[in-house]
Structures are given as C-alpha cells and as structure tokens.
Protein backbone atom coordinates (compact mmCIF):
# COMPACT_ATOMS: atom_id res chain seq x y z
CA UNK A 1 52.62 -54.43 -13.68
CA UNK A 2 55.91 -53.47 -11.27
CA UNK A 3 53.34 -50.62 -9.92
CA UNK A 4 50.88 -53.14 -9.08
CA UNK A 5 53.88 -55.24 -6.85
CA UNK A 6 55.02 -51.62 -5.50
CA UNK A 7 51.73 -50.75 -4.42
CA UNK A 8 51.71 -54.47 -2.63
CA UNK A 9 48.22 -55.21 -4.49
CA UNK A 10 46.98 -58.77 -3.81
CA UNK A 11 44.10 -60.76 -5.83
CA UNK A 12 41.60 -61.36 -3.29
CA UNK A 13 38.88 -63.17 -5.71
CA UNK A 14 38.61 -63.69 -9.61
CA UNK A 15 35.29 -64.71 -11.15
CA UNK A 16 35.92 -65.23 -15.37
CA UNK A 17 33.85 -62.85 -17.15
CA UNK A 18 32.40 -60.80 -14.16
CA UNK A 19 35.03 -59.39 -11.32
CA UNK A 20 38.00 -59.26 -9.88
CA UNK A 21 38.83 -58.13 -5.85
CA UNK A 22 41.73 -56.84 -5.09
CA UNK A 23 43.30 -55.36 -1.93
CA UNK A 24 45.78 -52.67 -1.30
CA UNK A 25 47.48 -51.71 2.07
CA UNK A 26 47.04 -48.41 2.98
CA UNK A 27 49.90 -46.39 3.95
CA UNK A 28 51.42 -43.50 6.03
CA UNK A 29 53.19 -42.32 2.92
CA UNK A 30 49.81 -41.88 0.92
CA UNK A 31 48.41 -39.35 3.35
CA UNK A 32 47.73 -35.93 2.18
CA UNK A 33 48.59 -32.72 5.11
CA UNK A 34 44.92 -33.84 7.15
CA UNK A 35 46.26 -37.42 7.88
CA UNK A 36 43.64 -39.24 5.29
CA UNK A 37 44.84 -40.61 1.82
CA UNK A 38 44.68 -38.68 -1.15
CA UNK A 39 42.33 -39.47 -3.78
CA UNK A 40 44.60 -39.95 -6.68
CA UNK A 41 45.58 -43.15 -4.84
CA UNK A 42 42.20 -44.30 -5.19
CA UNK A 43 42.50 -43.83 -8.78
CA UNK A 44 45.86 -45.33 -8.62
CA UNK A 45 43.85 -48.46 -6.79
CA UNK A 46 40.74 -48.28 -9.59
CA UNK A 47 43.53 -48.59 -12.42
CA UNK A 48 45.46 -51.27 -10.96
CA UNK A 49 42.37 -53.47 -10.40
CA UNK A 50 40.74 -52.91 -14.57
CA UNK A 51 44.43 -53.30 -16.04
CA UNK A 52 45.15 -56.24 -14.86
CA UNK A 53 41.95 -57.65 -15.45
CA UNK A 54 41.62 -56.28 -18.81
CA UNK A 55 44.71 -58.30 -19.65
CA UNK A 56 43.28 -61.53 -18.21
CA UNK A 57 39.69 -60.85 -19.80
CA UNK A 58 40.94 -60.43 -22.99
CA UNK A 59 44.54 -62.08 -23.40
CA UNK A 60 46.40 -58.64 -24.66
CA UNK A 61 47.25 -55.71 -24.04
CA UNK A 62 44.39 -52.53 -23.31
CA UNK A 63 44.75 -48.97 -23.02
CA UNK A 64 42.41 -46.47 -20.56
CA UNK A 65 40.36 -44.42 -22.21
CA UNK A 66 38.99 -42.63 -19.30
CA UNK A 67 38.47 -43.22 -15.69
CA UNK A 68 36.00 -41.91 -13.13
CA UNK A 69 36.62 -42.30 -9.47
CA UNK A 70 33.26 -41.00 -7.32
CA UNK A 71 34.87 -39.95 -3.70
CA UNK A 72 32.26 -40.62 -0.99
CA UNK A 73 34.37 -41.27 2.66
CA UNK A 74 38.07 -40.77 3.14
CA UNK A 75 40.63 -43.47 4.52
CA UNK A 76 43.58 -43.31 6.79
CA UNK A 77 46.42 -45.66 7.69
CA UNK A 78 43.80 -46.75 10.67
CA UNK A 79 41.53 -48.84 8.51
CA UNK A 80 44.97 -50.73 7.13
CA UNK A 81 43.87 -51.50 3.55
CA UNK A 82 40.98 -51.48 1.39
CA UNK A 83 39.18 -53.59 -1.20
CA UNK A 84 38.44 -52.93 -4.61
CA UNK A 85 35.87 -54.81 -6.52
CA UNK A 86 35.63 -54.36 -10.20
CA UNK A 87 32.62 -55.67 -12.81
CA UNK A 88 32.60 -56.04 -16.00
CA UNK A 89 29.81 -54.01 -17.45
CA UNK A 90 30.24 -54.51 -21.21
CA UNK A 91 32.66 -55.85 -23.20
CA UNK A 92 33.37 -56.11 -27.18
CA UNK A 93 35.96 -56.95 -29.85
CA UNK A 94 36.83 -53.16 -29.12
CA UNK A 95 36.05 -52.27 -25.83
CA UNK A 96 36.00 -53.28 -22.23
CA UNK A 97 33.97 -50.98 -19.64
CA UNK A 98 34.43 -51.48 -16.06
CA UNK A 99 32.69 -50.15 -12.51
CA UNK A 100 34.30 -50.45 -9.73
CA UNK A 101 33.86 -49.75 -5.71
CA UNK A 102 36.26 -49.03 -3.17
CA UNK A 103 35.04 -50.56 0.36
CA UNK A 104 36.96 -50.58 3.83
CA UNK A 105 37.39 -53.87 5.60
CA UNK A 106 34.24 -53.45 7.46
CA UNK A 107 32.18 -53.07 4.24
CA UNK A 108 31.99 -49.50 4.39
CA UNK A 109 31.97 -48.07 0.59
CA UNK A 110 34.76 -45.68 0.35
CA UNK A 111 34.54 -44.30 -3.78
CA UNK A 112 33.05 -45.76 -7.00
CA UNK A 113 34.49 -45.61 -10.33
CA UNK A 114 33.71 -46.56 -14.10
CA UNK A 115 36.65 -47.05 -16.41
CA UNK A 116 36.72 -47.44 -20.41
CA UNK A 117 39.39 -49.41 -21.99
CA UNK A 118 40.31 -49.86 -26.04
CA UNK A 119 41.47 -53.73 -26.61
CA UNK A 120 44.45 -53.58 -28.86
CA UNK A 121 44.74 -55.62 -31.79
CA UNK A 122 47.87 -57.43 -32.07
CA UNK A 123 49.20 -59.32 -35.00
C-alpha cells in the first residue's frame, strides 16, 4: 500500500507460511511532546507488516478485524528504525490471525501485538 512506501517500510525476510520482517525508519516527525514515538505508530508499523502479508499468504484482499499492540519500552529517533516480525498463528478459508513483536536494532523488544484478519472472497 502507498502508506507502506510513505512510511519507507522495507521487507527484511519472508518465510511462506510462517513470517514476514519488516523494518521501518524511525523519525523526528513521529515523536510525541517527550521526544519518544507515539504508540499509534507502532500500530501503524503492526498493520503495515499483517496487510501486506495477508495479501501474499492468501492471494486477495483481507480486512482487520482487530488489532492489539502490547507497549513495553519506548523508541526515539536515536535507535534509527525498528523491526517488526510477524507469525502466522492460524490461518483458515476465513481467517488469518497474526502476532507480532516490535524489537530495536539491538534486539531489544519494544511492543507485541496480535491481529485478526477476515479473507475476502472474491469472484
């Protein structure tokens, strides 16, 4: 999606069936007034790592039916971009569920996340 190439997301790794990595720079513009990014980019970051993948996993389009983003250390323009590593947890002719963790170069696990998606049926 154009958000994903706005947000200057790049496919780190892709494993069929399992995960996808992704990375997105972090930026001055993304702070909140304490100098550390706010947390609806994270679930910016979470969403732009299952969509895609739900499109490649399935072949078609999906639609979020809820997502779930776990804060546990913030992240400033300092640590430069961070990694997102979604799993596939289960996945039907209906569904697709997702987790998902957030991690800082250094390894350092920044939020988790879960994510339901609907696979739509297309004639």
């Amino acid at each position: 999606p154009l958000s994903f190439v706005d947000l200057e997301g790049e496919i780190l790794e892709y494993n069929e069936g399992k995960s996808l990595k992704v990375s997105f720079p972090i930026k001055e513009k993304y702070n909140n007034p304490m100098n550390l990014t706010l947390g609806g980019y994270f679930s910016v970051f979470f969403d732009l790592t299952y969509g895609p993948f739900s499109f490649i996993e399935t072949q078609g389009p999906t639609t979020s039916l809820d997502l779930n983003v776990s804060f546990i250390k913030p992240v400033s323009i300092i640590d430069k971009k961070i990694i997102v590593e979604a799993k596939i947890v289960s996945k039907s002719k209906t569904f697709i569920n997702f987790e998902g963790k957030a991690f800082k170069n250094d390894g350092t696990l920044l939020a988790s996340s879960t994510s339901r998606m609907m696979i739509i049926k297309t004639k």
